[in-house]
PDB file of N, CA and C in Angstrom:
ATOM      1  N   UNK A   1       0.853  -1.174   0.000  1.00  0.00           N
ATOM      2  CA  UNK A   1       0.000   0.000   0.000  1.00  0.00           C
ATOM      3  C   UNK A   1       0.898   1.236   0.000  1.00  0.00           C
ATOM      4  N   UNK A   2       0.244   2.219  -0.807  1.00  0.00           N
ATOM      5  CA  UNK A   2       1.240   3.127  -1.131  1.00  0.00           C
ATOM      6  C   UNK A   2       0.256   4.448  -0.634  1.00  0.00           C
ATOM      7  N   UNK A   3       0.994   5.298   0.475  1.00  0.00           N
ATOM      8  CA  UNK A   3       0.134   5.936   1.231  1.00  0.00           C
ATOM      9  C   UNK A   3       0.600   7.713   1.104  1.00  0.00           C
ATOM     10  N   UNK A   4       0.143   8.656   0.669  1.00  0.00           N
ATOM     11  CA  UNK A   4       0.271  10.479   0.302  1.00  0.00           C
ATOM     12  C   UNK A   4       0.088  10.762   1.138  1.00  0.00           C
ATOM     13  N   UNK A   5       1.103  11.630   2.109  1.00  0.00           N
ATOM     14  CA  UNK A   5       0.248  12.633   3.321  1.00  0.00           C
ATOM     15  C   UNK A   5       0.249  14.002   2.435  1.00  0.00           C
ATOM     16  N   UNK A   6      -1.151  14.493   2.404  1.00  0.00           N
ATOM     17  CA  UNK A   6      -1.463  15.908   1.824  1.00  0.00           C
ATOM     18  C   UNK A   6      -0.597  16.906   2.509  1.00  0.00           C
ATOM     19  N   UNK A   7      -0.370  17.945   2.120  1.00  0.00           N
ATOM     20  CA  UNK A   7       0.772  18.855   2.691  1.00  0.00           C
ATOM     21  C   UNK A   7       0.333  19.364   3.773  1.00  0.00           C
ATOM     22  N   UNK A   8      -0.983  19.773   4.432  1.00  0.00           N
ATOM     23  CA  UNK A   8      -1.860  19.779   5.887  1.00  0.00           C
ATOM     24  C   UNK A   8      -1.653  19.124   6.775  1.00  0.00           C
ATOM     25  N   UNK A   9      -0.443  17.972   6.711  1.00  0.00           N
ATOM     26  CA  UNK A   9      -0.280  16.996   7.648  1.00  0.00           C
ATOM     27  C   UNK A   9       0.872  16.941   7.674  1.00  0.00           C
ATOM     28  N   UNK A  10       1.277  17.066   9.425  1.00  0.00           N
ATOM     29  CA  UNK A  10       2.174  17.176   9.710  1.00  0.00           C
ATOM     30  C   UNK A  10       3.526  16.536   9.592  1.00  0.00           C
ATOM     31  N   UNK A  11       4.126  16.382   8.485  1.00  0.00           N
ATOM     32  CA  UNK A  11       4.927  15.542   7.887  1.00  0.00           C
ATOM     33  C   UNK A  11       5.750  13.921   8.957  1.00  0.00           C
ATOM     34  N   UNK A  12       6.130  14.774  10.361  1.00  0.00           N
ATOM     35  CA  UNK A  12       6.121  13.974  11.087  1.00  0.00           C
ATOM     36  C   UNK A  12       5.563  12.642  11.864  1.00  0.00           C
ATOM     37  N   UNK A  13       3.916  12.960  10.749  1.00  0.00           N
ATOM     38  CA  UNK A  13       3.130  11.901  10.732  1.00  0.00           C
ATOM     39  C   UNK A  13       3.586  10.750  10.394  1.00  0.00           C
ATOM     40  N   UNK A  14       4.152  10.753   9.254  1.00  0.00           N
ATOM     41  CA  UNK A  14       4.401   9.435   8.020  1.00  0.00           C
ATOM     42  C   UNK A  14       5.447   8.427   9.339  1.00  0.00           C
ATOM     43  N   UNK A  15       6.064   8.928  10.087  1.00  0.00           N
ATOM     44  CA  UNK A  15       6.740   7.881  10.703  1.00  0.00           C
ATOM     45  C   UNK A  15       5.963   7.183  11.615  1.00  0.00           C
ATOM     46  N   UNK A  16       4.604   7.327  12.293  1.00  0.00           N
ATOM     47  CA  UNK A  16       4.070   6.572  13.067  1.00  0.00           C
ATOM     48  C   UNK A  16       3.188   5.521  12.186  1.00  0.00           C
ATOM     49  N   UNK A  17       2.648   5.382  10.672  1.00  0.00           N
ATOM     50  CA  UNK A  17       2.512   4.454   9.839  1.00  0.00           C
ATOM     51  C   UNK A  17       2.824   2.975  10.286  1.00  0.00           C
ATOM     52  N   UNK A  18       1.932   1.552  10.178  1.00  0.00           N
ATOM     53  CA  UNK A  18       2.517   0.437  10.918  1.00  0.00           C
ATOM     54  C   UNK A  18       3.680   0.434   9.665  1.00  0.00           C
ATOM     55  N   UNK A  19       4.319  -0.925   9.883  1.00  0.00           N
ATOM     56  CA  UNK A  19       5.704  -1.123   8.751  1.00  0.00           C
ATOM     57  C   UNK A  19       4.592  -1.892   7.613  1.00  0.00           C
ATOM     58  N   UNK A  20       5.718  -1.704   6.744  1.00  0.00           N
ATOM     59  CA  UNK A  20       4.542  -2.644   5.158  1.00  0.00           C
ATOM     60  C   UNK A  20       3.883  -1.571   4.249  1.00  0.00           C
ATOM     61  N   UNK A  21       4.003  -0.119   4.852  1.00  0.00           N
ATOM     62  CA  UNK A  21       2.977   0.759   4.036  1.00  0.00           C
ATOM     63  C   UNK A  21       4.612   1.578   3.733  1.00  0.00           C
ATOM     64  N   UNK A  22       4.148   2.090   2.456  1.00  0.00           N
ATOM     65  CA  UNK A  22       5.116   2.670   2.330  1.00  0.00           C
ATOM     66  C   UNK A  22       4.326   4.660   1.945  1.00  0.00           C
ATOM     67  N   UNK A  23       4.924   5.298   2.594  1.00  0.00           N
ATOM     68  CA  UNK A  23       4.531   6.453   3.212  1.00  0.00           C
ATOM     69  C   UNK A  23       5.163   7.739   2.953  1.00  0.00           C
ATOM     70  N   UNK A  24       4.936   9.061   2.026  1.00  0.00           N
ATOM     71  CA  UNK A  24       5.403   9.777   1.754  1.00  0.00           C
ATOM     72  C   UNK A  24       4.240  10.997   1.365  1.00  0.00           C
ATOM     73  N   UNK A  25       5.310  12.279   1.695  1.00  0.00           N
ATOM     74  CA  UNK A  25       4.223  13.580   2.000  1.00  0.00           C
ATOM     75  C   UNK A  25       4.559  14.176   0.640  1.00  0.00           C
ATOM     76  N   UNK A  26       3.237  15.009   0.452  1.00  0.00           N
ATOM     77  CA  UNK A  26       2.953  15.709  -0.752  1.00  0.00           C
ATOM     78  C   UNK A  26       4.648  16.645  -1.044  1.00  0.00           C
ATOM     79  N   UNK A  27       4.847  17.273   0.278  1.00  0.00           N
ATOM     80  CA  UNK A  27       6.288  18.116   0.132  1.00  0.00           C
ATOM     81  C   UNK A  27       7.120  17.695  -0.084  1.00  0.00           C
ATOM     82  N   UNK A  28       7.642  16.180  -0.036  1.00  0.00           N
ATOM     83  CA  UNK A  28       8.604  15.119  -0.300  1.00  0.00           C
ATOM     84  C   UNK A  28       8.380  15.116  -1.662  1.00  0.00           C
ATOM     85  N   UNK A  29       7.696  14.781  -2.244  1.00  0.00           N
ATOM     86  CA  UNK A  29       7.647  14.806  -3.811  1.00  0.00           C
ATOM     87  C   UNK A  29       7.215  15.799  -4.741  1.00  0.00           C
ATOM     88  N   UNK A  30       7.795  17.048  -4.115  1.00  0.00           N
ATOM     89  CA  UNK A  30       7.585  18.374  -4.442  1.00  0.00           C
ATOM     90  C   UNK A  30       6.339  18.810  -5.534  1.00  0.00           C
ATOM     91  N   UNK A  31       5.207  18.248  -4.718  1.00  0.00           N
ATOM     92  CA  UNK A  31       3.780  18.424  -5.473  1.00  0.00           C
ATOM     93  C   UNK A  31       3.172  19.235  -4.367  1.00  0.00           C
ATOM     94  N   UNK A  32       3.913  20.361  -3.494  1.00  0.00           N
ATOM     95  CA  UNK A  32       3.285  21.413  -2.625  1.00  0.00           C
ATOM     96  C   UNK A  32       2.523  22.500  -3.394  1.00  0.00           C
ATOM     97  N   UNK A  33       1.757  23.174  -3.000  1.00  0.00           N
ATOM     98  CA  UNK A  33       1.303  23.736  -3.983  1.00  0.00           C
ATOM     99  C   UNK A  33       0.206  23.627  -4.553  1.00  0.00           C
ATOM    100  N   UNK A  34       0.059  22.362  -5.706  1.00  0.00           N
ATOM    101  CA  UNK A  34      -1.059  21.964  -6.358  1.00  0.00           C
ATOM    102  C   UNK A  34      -2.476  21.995  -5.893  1.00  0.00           C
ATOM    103  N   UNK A  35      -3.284  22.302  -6.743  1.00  0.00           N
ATOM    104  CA  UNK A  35      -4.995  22.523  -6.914  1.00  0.00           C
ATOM    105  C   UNK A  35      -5.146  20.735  -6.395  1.00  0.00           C
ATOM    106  N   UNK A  36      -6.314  20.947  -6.042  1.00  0.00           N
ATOM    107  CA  UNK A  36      -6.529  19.338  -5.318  1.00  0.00           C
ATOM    108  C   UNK A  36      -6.738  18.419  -6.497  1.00  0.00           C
ATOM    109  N   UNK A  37      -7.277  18.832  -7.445  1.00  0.00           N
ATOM    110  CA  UNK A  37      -7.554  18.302  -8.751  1.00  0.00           C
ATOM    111  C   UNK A  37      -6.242  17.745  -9.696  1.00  0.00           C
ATOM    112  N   UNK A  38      -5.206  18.753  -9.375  1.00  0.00           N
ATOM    113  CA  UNK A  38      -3.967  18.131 -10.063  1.00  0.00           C
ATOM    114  C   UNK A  38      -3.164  17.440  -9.295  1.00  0.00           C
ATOM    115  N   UNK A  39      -3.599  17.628  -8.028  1.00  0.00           N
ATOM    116  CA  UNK A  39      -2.855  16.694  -7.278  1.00  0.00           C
ATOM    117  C   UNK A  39      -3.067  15.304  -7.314  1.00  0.00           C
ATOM    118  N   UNK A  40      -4.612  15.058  -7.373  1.00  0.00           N
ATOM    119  CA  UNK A  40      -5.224  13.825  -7.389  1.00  0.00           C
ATOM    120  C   UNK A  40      -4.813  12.921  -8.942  1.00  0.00           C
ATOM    121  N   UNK A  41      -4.301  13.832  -9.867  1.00  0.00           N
ATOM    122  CA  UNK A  41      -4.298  13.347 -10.760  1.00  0.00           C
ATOM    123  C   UNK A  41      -2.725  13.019 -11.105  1.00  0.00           C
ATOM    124  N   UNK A  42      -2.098  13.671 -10.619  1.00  0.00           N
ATOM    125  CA  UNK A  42       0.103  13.279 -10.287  1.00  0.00           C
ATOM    126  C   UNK A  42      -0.224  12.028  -9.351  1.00  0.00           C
ATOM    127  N   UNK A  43      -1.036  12.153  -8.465  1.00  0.00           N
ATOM    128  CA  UNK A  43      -1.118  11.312  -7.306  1.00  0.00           C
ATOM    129  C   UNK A  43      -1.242   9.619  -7.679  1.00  0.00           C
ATOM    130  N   UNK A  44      -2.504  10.023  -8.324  1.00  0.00           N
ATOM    131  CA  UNK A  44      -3.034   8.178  -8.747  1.00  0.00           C
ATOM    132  C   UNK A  44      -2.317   7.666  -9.293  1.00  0.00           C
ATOM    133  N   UNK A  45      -1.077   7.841 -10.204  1.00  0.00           N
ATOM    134  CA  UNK A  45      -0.187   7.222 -10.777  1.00  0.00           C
ATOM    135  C   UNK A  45       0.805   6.650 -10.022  1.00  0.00           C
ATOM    136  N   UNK A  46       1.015   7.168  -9.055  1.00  0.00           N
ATOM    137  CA  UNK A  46       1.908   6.701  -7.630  1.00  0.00           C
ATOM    138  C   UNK A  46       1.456   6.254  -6.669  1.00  0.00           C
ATOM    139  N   UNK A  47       0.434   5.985  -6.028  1.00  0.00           N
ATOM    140  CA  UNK A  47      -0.395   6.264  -4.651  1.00  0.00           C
ATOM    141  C   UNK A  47      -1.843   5.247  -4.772  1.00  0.00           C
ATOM    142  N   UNK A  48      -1.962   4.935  -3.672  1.00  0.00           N
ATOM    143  CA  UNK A  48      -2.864   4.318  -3.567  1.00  0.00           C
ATOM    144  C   UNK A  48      -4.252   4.897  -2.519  1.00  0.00           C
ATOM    145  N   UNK A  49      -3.581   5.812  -1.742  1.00  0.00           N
ATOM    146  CA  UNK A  49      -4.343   6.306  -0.545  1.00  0.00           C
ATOM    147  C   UNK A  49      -3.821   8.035  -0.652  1.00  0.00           C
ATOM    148  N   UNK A  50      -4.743   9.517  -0.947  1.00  0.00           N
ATOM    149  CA  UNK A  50      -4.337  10.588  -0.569  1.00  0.00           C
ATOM    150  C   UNK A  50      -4.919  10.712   1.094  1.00  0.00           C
ATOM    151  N   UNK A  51      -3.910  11.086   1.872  1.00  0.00           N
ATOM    152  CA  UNK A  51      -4.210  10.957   3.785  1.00  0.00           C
ATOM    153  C   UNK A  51      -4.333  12.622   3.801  1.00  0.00           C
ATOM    154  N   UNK A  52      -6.000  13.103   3.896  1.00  0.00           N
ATOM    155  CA  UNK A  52      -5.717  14.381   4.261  1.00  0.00           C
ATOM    156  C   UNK A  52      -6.469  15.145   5.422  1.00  0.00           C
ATOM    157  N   UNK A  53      -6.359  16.322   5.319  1.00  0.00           N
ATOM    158  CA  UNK A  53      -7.270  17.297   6.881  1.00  0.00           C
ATOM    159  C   UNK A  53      -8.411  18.225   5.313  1.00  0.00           C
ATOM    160  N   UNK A  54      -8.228  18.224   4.337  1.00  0.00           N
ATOM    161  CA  UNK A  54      -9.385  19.172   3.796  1.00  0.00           C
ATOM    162  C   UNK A  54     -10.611  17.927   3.126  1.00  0.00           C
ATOM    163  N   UNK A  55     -11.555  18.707   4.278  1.00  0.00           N
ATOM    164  CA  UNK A  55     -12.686  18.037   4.199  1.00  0.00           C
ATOM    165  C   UNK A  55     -13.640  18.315   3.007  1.00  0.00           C
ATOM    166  N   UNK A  56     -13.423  19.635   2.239  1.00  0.00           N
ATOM    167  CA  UNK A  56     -14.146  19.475   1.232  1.00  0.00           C
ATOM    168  C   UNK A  56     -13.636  19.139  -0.230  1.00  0.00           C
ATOM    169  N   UNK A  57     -12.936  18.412  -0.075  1.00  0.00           N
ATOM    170  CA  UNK A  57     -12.135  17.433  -1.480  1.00  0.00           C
ATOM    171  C   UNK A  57     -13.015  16.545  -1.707  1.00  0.00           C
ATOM    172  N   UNK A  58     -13.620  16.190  -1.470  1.00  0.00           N
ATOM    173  CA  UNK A  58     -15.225  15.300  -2.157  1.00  0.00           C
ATOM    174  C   UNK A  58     -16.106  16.016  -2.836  1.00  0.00           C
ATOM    175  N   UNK A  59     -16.785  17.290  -2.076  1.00  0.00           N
ATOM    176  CA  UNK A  59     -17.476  18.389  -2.618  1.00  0.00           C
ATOM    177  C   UNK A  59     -16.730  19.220  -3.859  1.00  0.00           C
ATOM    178  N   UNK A  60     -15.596  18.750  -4.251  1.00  0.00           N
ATOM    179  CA  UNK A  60     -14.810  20.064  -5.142  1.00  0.00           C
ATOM    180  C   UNK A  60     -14.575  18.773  -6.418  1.00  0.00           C
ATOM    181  N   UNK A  61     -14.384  17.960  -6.125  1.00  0.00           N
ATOM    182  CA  UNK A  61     -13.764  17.018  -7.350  1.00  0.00           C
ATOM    183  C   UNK A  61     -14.486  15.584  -7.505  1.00  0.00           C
ATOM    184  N   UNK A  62     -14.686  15.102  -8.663  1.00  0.00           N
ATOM    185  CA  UNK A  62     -15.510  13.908  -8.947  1.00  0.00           C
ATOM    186  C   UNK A  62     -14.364  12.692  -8.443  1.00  0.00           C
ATOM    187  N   UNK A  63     -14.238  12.011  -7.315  1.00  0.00           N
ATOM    188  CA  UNK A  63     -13.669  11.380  -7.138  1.00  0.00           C
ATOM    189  C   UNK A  63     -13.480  10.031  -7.513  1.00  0.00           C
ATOM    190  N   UNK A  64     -15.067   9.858  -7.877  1.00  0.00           N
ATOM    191  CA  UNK A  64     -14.696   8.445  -8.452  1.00  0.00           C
ATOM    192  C   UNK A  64     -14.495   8.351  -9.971  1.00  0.00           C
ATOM    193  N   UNK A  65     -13.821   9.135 -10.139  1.00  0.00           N
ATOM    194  CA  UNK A  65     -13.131   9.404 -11.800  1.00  0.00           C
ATOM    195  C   UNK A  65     -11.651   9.290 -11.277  1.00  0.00           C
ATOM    196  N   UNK A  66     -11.416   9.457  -9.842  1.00  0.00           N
ATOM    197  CA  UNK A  66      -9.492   9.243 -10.097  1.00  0.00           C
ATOM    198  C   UNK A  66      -9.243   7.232  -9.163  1.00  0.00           C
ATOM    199  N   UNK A  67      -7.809   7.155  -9.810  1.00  0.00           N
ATOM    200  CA  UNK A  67      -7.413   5.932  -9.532  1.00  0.00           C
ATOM    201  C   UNK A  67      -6.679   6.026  -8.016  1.00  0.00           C
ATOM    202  N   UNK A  68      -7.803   6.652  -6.771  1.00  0.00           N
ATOM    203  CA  UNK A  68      -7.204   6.629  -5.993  1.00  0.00           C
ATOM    204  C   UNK A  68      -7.879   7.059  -5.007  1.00  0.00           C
ATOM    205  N   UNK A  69      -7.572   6.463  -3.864  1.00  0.00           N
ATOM    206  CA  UNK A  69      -8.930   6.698  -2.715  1.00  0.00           C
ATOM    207  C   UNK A  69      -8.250   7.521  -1.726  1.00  0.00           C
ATOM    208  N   UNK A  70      -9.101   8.319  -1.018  1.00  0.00           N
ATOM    209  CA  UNK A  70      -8.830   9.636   0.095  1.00  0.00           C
ATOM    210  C   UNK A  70      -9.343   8.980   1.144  1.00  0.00           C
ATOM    211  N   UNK A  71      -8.521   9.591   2.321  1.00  0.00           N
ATOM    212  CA  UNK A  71      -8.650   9.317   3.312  1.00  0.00           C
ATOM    213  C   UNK A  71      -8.454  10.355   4.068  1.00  0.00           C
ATOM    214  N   UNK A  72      -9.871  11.239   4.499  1.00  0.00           N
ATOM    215  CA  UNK A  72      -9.791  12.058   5.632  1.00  0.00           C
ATOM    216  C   UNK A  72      -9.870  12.491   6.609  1.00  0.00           C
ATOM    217  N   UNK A  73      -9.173  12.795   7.305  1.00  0.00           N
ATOM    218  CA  UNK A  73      -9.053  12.621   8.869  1.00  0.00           C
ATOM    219  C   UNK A  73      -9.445  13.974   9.524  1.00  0.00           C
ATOM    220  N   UNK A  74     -10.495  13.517  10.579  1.00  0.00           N
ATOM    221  CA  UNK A  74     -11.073  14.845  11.270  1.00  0.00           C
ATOM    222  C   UNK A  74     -10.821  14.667  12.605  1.00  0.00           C
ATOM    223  N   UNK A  75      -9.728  15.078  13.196  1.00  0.00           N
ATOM    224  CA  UNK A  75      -9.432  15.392  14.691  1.00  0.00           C
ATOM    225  C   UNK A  75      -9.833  16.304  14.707  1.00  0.00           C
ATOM    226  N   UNK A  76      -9.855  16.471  16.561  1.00  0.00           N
ATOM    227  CA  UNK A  76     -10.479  17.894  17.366  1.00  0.00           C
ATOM    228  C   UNK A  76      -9.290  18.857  16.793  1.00  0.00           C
ATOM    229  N   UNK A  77      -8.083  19.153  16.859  1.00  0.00           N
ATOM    230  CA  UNK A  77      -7.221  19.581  16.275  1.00  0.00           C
ATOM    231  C   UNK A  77      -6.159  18.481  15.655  1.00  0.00           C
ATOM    232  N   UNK A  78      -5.414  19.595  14.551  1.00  0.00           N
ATOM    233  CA  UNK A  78      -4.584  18.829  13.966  1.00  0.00           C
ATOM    234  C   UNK A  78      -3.351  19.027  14.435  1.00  0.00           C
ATOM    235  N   UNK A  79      -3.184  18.599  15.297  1.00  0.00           N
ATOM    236  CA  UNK A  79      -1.352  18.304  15.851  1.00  0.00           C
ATOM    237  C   UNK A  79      -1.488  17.049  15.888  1.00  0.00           C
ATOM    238  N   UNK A  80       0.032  16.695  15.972  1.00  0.00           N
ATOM    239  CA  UNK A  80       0.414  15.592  15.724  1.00  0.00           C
ATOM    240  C   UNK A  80      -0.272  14.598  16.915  1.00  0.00           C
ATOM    241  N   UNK A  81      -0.602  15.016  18.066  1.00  0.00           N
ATOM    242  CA  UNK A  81      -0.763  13.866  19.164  1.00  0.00           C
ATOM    243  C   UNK A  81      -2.389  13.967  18.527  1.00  0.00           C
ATOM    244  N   UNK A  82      -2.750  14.827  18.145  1.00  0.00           N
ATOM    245  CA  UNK A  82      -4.263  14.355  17.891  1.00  0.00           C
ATOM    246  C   UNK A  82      -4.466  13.527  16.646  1.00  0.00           C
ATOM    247  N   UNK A  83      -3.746  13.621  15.715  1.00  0.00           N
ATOM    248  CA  UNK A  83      -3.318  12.470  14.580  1.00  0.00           C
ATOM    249  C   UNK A  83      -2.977  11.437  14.740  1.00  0.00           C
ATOM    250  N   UNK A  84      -2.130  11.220  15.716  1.00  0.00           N
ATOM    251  CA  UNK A  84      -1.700   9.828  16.452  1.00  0.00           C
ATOM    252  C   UNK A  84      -2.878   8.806  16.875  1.00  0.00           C
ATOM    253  N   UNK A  85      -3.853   9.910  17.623  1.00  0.00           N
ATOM    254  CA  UNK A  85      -5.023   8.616  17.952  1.00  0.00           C
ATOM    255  C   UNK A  85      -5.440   8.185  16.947  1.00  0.00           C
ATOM    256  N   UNK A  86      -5.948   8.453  15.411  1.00  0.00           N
ATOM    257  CA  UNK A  86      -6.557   7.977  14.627  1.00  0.00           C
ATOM    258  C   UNK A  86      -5.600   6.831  13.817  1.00  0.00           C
ATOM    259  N   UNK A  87      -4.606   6.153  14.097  1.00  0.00           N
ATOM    260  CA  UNK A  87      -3.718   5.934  13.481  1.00  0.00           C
ATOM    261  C   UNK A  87      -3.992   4.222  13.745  1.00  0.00           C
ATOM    262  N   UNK A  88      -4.815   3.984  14.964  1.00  0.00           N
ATOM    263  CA  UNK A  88      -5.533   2.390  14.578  1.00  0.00           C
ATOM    264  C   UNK A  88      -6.983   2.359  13.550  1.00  0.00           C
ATOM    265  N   UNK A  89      -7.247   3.349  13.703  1.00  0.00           N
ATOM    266  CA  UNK A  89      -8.669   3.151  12.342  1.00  0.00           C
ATOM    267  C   UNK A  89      -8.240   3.830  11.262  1.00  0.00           C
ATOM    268  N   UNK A  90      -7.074   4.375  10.677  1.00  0.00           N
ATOM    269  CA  UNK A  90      -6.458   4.541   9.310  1.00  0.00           C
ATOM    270  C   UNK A  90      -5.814   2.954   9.353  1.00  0.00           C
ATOM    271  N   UNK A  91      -5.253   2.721  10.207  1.00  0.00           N
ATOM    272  CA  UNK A  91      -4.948   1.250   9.871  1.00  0.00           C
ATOM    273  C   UNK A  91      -5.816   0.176   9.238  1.00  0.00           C
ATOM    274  N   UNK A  92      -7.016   0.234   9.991  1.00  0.00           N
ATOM    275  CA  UNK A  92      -8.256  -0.656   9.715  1.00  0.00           C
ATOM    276  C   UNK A  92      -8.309  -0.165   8.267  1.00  0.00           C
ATOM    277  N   UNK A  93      -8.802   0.530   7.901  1.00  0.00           N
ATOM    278  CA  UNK A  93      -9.655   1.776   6.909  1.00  0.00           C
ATOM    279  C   UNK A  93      -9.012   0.993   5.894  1.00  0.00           C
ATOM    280  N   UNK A  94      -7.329   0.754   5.550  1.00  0.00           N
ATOM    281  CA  UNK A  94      -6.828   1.413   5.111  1.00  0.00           C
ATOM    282  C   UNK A  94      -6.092  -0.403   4.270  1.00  0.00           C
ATOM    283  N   UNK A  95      -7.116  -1.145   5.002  1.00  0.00           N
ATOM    284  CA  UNK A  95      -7.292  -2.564   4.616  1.00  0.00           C
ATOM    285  C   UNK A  95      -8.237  -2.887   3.681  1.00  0.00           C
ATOM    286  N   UNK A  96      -9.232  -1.903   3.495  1.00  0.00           N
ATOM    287  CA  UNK A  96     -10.342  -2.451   2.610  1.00  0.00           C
ATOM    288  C   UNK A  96     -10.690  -1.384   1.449  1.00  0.00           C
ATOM    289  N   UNK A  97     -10.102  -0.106   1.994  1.00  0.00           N
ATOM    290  CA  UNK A  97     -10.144   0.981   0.912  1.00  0.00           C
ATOM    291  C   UNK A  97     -10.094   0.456  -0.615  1.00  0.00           C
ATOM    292  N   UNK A  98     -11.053   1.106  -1.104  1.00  0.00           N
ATOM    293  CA  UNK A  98     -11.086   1.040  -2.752  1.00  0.00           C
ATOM    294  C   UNK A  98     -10.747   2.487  -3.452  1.00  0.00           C
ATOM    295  N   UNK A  99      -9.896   2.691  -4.463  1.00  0.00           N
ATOM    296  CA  UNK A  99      -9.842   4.082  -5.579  1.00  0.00           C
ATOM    297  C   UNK A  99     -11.246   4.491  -5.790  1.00  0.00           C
ATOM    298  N   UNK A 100     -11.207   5.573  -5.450  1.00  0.00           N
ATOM    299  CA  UNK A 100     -12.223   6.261  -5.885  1.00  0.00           C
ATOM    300  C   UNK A 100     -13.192   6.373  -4.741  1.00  0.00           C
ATOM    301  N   UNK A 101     -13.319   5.827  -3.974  1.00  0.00           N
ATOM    302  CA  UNK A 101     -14.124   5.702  -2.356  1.00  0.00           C
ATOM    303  C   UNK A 101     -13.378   7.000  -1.227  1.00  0.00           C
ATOM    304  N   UNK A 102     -14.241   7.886  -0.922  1.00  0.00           N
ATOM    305  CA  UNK A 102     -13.772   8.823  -0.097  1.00  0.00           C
ATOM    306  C   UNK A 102     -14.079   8.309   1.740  1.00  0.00           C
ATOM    307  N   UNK A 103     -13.538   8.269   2.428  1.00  0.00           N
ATOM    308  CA  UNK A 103     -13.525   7.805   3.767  1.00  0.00           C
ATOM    309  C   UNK A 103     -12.862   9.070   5.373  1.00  0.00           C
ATOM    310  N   UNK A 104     -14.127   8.884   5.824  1.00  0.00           N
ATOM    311  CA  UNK A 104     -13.758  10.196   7.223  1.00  0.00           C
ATOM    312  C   UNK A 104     -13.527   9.731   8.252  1.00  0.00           C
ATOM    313  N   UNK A 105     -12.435   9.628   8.787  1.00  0.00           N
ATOM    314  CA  UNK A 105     -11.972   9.235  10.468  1.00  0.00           C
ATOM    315  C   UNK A 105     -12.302  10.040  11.469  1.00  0.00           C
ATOM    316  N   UNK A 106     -12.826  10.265  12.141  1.00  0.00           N
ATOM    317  CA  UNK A 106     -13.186  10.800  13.514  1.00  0.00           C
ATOM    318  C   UNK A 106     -12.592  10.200  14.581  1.00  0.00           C
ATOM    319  N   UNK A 107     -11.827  11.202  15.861  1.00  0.00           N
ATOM    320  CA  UNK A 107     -11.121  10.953  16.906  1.00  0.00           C
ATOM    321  C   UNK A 107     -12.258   9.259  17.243  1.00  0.00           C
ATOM    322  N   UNK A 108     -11.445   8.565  18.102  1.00  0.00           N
ATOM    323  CA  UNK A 108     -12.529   7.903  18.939  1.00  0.00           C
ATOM    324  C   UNK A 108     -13.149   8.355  20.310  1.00  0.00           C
ATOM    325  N   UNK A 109     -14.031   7.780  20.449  1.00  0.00           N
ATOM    326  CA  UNK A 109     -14.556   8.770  21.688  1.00  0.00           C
ATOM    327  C   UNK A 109     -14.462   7.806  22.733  1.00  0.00           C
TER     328      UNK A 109
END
């Protein structure tokens, strides 16, 4: 599994990932910058999963036209310890995900 952290995420994320996924941020592959639309579309050719914090990337782009499924994560805030909790149900998630399927994580309560 080949996993994008969107540039909204705190790059320091990608190292808490279990092992087996292989894990790299939008700024690492110097696609900072980009419209969500061109991103999604550099993306699917590499990527299997975009991991992001903007929640209206479903509402802005026909997703199930790209070769690649989103995964967005809604903590109470986005620092890193609040990213950390969601990091057993991106795990789960992140087993059955299909391209083109958009998916929202919420803290656990």
């Amino acid at each position: 599994m080949r996993v994008l952290l969107d540039e909204d995420i705190d790059i320091h994320f990608r190292k808490h990932f279990p092992s087996g996924l292989t894990v790299e941020t939008v700024e690492y592959r110097g696609w900072k910058g980009l419209t969500n639309g061109d991103l999604l579309r550099v993306a699917q050719d590499h990527f299997d999963v975009l991991v992001t914090l903007d929640n209206n990337i479903p509402y802005q782009q026909p997703l199930q036209q790209f070769d690649i499924a989103v995964v967005i994560l809604r903590p109470s805030r986005s620092r890193l310890e609040e990213l950390l909790e969601l990091i057993p149900e991106i795990q789960r998630i992140l087993e059955g995900v299909q391209p083109g399927h958009v998916v929202r994580i919420f803290p656990p309560k």
